[in-house]
Protein backbone atom coordinates (compact mmCIF):
# COMPACT_ATOMS: atom_id res chain seq x y z
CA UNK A 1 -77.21 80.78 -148.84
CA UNK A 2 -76.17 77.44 -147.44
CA UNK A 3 -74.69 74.73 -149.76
CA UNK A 4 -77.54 72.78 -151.18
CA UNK A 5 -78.02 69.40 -149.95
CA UNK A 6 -80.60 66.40 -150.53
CA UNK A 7 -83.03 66.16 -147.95
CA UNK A 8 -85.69 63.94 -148.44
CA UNK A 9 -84.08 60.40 -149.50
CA UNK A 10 -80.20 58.46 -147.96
CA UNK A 11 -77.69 59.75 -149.86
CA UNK A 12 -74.36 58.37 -150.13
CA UNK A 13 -73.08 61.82 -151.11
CA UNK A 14 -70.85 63.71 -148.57
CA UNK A 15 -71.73 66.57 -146.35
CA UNK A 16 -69.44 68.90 -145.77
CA UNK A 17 -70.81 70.40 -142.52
CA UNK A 18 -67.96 72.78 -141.95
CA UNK A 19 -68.93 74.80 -145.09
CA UNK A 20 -72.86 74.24 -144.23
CA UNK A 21 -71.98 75.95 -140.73
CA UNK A 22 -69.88 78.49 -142.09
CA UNK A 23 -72.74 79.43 -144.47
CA UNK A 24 -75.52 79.16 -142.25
CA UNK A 25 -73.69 81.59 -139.63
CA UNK A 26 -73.60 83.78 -142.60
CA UNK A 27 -77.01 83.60 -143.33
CA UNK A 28 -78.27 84.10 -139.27
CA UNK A 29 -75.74 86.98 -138.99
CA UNK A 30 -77.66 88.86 -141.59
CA UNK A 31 -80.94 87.91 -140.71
CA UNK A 32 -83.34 89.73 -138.71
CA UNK A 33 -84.16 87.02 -136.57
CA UNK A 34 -80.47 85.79 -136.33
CA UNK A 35 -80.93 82.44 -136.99
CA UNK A 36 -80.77 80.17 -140.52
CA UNK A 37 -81.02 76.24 -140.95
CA UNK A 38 -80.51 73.33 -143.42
CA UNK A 39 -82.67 70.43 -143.50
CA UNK A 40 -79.51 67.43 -144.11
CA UNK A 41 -80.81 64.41 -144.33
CA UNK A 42 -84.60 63.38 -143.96
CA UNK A 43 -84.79 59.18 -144.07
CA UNK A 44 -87.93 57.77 -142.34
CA UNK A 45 -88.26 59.31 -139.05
CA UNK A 46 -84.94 60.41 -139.32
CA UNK A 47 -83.49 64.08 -139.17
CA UNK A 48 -81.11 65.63 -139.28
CA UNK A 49 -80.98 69.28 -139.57
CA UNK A 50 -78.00 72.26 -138.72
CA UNK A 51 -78.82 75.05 -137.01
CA UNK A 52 -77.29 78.53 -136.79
CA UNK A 53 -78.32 80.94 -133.74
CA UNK A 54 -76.58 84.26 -133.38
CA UNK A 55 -75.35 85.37 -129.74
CA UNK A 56 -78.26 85.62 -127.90
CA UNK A 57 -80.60 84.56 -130.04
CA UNK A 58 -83.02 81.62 -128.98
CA UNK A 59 -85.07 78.46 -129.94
CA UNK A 60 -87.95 79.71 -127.53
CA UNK A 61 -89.29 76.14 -125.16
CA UNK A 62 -90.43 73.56 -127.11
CA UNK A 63 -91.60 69.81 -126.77
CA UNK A 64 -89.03 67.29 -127.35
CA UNK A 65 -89.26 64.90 -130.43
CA UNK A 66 -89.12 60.95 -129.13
CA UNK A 67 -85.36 61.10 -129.72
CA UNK A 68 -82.92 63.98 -130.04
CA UNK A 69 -79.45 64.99 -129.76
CA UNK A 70 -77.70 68.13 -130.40
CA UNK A 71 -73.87 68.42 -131.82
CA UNK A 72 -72.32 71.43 -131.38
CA UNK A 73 -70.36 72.59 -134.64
CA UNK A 74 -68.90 76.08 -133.76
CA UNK A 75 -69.80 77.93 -130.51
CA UNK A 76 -71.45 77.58 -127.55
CA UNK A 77 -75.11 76.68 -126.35
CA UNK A 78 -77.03 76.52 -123.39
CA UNK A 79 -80.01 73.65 -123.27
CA UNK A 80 -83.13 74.47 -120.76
CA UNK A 81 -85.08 71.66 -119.54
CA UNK A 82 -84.67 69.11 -117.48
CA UNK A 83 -81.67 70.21 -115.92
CA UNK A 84 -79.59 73.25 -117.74
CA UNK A 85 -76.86 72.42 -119.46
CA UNK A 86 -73.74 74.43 -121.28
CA UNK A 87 -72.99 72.53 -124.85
CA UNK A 88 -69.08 73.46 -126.44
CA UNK A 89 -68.13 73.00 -129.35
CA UNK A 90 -67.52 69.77 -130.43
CA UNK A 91 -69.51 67.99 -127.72
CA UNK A 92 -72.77 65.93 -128.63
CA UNK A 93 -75.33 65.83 -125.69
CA UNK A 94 -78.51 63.71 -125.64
CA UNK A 95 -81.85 66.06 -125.78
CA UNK A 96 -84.17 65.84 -122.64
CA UNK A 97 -87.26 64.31 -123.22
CA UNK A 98 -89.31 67.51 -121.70
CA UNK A 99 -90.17 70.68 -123.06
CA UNK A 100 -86.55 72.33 -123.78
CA UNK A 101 -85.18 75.61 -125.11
CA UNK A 102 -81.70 76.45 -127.14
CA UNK A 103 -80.24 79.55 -126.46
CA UNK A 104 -77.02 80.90 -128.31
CA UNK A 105 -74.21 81.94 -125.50
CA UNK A 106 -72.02 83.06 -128.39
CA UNK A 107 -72.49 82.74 -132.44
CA UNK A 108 -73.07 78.81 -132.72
CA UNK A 109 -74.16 76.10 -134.99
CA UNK A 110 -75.34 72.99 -133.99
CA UNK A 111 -75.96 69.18 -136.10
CA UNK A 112 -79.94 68.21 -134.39
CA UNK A 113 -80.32 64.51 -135.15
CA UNK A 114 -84.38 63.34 -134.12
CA UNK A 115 -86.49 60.58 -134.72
CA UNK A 116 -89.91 61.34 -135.27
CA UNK A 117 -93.08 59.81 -136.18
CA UNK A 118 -92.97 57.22 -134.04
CA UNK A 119 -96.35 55.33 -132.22
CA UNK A 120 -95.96 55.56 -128.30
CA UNK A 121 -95.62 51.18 -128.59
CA UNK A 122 -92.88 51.96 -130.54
CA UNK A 123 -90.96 54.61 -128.13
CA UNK A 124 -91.38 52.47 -125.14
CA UNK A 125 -90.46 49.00 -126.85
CA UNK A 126 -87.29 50.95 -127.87
């Protein structure tokens, strides 16, 4: 089971997301569904929450929060949507703002940062 972590006020307390990923893979390699996450950080409309998808293994299409971006932590991803899009390791990509899917190209674990909750004024004043 992944390290716990607080996830519903700021913390000033460290995250060490290598171990979170490294326990997460764990837990998607031995599930039946081959995928695990961790809730990190909830503030406001703020999330952020790691992901672990086995080889193969998808986040079936989806609509997009107002904001999103995905961080790559070990692996490889591919992004449907807009346009496709290949995500290494180690490189952060802004999410499209139209329905989307994840899809695992290799074991992976990814950092998904959104802001949700927002009123449509507040989206387009942004």
């Amino acid at each position: 089971m992944a390290p716990e972590t607080p996830t519903s006020t700021p913390t000033s307390t460290p995250t060490d997301l290598p171990a979170v990923a490294r326990a997460l893979l764990d837990d998607a390699r031995s599930s039946a569904h081959g995928r695990s996450a961790q809730l990190l950080l909830h503030d406001g409309v703020l999330r952020q929450t790691a992901i672990a998808l086995t080889a193969g293994t998808e986040l079936a299409e989806h609509n997009s929060p107002h904001a999103a971006s995905l961080l790559v932590l070990a692996g490889r991803v591919r992004v449907t949507g807009q346009e496709e899009a290949t995500v290494d390791e180690g490189v952060l990509t802004v999410l499209t703002h139209q329905r989307h899917a994840v899809r695992a190209l290799e074991d992976a674990v990814f950092l998904l940062t959104t802001v949700t909750g927002l009123a449509d004024e507040q989206v387009a004043a942004g």
